[in-house]
Protein backbone atom coordinates (compact mmCIF):
# COMPACT_ATOMS: atom_id res chain seq x y z
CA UNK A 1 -17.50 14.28 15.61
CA UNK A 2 -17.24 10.01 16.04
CA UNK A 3 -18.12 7.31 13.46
CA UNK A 4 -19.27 8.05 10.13
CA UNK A 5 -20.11 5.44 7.44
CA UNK A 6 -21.08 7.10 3.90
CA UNK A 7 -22.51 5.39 1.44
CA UNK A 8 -21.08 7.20 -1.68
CA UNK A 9 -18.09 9.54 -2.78
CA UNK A 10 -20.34 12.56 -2.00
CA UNK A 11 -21.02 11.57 1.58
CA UNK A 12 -17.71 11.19 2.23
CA UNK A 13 -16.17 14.45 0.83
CA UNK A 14 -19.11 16.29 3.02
CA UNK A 15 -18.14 14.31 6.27
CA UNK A 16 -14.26 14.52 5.35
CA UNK A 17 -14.70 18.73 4.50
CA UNK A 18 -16.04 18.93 8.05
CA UNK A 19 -13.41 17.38 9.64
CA UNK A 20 -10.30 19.04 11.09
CA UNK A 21 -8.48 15.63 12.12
CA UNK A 22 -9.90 12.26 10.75
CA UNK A 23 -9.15 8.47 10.27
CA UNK A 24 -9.96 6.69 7.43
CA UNK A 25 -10.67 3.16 7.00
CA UNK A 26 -10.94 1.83 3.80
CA UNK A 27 -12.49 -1.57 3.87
CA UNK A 28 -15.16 -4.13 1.98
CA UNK A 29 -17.26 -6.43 3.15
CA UNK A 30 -15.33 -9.58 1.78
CA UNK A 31 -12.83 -8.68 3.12
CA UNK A 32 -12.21 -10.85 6.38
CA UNK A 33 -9.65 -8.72 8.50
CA UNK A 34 -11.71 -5.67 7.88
CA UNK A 35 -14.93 -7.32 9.52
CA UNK A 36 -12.65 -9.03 12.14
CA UNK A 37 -11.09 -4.87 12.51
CA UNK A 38 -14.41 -3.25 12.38
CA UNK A 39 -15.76 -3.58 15.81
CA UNK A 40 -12.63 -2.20 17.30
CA UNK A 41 -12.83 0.51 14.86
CA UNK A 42 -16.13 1.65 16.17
CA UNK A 43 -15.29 1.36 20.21
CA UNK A 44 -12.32 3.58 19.42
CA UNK A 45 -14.42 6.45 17.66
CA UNK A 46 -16.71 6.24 20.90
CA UNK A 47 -13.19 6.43 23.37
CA UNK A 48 -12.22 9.68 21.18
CA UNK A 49 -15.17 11.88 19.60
CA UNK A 50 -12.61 14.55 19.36
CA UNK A 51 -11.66 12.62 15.82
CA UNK A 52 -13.54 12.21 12.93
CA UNK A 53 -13.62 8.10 12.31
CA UNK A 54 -15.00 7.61 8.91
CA UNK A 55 -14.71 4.31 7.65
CA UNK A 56 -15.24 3.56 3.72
CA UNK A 57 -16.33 1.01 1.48
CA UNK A 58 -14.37 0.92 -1.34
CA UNK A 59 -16.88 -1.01 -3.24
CA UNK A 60 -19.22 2.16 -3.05
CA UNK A 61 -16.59 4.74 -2.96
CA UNK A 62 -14.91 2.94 -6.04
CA UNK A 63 -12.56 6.49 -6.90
CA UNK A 64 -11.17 6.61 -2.90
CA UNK A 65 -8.89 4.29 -2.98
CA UNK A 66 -7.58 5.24 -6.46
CA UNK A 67 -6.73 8.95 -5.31
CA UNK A 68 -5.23 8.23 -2.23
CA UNK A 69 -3.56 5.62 -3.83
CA UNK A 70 -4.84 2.83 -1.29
CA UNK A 71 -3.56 -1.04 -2.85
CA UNK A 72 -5.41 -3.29 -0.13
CA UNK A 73 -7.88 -3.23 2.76
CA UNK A 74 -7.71 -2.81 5.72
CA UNK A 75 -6.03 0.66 5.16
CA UNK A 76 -6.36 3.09 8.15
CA UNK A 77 -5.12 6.65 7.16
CA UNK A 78 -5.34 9.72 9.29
CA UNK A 79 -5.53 13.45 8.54
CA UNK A 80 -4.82 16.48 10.27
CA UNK A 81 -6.61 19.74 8.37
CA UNK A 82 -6.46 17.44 5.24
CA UNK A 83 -3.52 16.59 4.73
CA UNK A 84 -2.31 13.08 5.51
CA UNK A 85 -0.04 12.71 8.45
CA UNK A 86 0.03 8.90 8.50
CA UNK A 87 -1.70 5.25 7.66
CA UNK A 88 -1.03 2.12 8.13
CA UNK A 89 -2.58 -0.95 6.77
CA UNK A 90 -3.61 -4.41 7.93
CA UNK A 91 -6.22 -5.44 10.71
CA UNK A 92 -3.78 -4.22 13.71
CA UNK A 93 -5.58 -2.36 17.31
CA UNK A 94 -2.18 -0.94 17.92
CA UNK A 95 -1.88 0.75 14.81
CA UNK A 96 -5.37 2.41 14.81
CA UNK A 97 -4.14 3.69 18.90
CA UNK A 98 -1.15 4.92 17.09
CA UNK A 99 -2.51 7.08 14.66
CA UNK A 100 -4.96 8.33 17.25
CA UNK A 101 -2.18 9.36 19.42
CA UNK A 102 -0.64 10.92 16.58
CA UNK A 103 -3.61 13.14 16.24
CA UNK A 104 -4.17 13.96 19.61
């Protein structure tokens, strides 16, 4: 499994169901960091297909950010057999290679 964009609350709980260890990142298009974030998102899904990289819109996934209490974008969270083990947010490279060495 690698990069995964849904476009709704059900996509998401699909991809997320099939995924035994996952990062989240919960983003929006005006959001500035997150575009500036996003490209380094996606080259670090295709460095480690081993993890689920599913990266959210809160403006079409309106109840995520509410249930896993997210406050501000960019969030990255990760999960190992859903539960969360970690996030961090903020537009930061080293923090996304931290939580993927956390799940390796």
């Amino acid at each position: 499994m690698t990069f995964s964009e849904p476009q709704n609350t059900t996509e998401y709980n699909q991809i997320f169901a099939s995924a035994d260890v996952a990062i989240v990142y919960l983003t929006a298009t005006w959001c500035g960091p997150c575009r500036a974030i996003a490209p380094i998102f996606s080259r670090l899904a295709n460095e480690n297909p081993e993890i689920a990289f599913i990266k959210v819109d809160v403006d079409k996934c309106h109840d995520l950010p509410l249930a896993s209490s997210v406050t501000g974008v960019p969030t990255f969270v990760a999960f190992r057999t859903k539960v969360e083990v970690d996030r961090k947010a903020g537009a930061s490279p080293a923090a996304i290679e931290g939580l993927i060495k956390l799940l390796k």
